[in-house]
C-alpha atoms as a PDB file:
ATOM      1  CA  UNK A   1       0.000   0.000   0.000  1.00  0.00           C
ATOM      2  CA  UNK A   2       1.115   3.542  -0.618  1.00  0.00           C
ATOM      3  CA  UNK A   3       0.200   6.339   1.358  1.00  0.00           C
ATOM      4  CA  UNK A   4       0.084   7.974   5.064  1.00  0.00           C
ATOM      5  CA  UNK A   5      -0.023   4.918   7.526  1.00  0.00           C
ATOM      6  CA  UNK A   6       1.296   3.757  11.083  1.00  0.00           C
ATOM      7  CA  UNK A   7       4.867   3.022  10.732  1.00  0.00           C
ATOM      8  CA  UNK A   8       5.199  -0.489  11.896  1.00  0.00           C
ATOM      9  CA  UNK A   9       7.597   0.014  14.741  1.00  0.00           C
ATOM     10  CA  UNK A  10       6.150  -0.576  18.267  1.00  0.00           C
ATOM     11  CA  UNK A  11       2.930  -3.349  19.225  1.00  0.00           C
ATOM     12  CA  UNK A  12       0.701  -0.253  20.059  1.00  0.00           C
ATOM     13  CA  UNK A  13       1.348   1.063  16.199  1.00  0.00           C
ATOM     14  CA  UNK A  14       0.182  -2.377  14.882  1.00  0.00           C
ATOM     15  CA  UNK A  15      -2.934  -2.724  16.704  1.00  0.00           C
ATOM     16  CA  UNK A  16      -5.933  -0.670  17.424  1.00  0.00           C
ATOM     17  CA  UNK A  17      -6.133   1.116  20.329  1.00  0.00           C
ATOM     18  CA  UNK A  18      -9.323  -0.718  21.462  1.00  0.00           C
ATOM     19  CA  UNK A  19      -7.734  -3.948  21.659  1.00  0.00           C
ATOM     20  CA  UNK A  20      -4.965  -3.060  22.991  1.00  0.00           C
ATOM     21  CA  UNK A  21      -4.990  -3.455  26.981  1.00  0.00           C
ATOM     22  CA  UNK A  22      -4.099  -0.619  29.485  1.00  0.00           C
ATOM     23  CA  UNK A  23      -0.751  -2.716  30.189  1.00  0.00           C
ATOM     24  CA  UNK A  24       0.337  -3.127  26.676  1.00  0.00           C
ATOM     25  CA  UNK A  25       0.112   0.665  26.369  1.00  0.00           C
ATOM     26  CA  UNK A  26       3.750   1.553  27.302  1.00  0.00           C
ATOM     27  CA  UNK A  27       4.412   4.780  28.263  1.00  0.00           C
ATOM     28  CA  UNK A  28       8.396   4.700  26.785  1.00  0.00           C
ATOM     29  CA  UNK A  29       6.683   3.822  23.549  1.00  0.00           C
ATOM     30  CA  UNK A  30       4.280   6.791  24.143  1.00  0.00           C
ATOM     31  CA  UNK A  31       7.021   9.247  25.030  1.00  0.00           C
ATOM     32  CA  UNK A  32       9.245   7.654  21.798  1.00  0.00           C
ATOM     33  CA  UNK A  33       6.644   7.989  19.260  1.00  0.00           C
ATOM     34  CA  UNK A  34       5.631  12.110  20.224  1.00  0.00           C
ATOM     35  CA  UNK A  35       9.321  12.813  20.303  1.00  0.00           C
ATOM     36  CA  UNK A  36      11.120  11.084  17.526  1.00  0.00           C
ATOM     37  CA  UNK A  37       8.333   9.411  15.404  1.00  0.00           C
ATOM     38  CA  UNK A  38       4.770  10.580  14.394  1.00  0.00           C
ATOM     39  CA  UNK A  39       1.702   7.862  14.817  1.00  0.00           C
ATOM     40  CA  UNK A  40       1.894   7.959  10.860  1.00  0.00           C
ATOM     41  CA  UNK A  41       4.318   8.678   7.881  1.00  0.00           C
ATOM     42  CA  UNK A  42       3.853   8.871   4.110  1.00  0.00           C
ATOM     43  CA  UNK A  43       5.384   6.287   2.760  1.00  0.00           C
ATOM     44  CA  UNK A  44       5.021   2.938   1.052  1.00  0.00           C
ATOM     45  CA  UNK A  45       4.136  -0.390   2.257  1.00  0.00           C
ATOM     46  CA  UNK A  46       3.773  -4.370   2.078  1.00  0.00           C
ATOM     47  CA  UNK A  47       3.087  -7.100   4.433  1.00  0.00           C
ATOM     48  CA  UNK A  48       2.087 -10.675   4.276  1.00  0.00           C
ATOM     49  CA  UNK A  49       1.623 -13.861   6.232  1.00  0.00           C
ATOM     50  CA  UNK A  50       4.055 -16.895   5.525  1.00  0.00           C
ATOM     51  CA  UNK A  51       2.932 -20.320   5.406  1.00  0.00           C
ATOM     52  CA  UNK A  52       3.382 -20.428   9.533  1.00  0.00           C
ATOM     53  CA  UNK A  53       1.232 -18.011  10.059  1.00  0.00           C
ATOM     54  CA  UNK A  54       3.631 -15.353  10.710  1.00  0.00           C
ATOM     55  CA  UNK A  55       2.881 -11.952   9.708  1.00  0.00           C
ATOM     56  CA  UNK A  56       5.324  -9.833   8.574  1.00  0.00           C
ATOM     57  CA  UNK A  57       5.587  -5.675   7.394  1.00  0.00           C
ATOM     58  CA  UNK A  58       8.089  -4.012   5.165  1.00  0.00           C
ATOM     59  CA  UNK A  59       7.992  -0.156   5.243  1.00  0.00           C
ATOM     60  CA  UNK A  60       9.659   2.358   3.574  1.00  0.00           C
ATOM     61  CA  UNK A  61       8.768   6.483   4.997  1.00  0.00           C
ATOM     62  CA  UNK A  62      10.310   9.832   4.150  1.00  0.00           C
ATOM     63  CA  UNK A  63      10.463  10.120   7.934  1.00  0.00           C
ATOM     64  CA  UNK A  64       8.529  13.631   8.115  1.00  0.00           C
ATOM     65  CA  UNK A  65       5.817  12.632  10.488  1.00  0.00           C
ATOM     66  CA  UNK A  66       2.207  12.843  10.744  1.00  0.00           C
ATOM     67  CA  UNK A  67       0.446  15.761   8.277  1.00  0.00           C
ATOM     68  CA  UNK A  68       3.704  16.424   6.477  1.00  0.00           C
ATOM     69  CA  UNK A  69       3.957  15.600   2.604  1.00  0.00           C
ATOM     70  CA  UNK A  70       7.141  17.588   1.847  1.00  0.00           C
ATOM     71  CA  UNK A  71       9.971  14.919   2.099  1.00  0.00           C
ATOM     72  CA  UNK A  72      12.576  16.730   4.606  1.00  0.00           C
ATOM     73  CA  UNK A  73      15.492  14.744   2.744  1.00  0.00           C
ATOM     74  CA  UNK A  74      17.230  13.761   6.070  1.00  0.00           C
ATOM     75  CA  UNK A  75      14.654  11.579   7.898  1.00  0.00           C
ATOM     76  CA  UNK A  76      14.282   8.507   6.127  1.00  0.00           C
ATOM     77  CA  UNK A  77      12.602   5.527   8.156  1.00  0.00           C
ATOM     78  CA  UNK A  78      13.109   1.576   6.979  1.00  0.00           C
ATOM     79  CA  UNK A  79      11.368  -0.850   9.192  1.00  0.00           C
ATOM     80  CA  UNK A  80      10.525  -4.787   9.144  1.00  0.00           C
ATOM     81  CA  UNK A  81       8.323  -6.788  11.611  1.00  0.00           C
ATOM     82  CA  UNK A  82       6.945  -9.911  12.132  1.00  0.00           C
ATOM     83  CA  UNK A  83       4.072 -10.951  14.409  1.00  0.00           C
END
């Protein structure tokens, strides 16, 4: 997918915040995400699930944060998960 998404880089970012519970909600995570990355990012995106039923993300962001669509040039974000 292409577009402005969550960045797949903490468990609360992955989920909804309805299923997440109050303890999963960490506050370092929290504090992290307001001060060096934005809840979302424009950027590009694929994910999958392999034949274990493991999912996994690939994401590629210009790093500007939430709102922005100018690409800064400086803040590039990679990321890969599995779940």
């Amino acid at each position: 997918r292409v577009g402005q998404f969550k960045v797949p880089v903490w468990r609360e970012e992955l989920r909804s915040s309805g299923s997440l519970l109050l303890v999963e909600r960490s506050a370092a995570a929290e504090f992290l995400a307001d001060l060096l990355l934005s809840a979302r990012h424009v950027g590009i995106e694929f994910g999958g699930q392999f034949q274990n039923g493991v999912d996994f993300a690939v994401n590629y962001s210009n790093g500007a944060g939430e709102g922005e669509r100018e690409d800064a040039g400086r803040n590039k974000s990679f990321s890969i998960n599995n779940g």
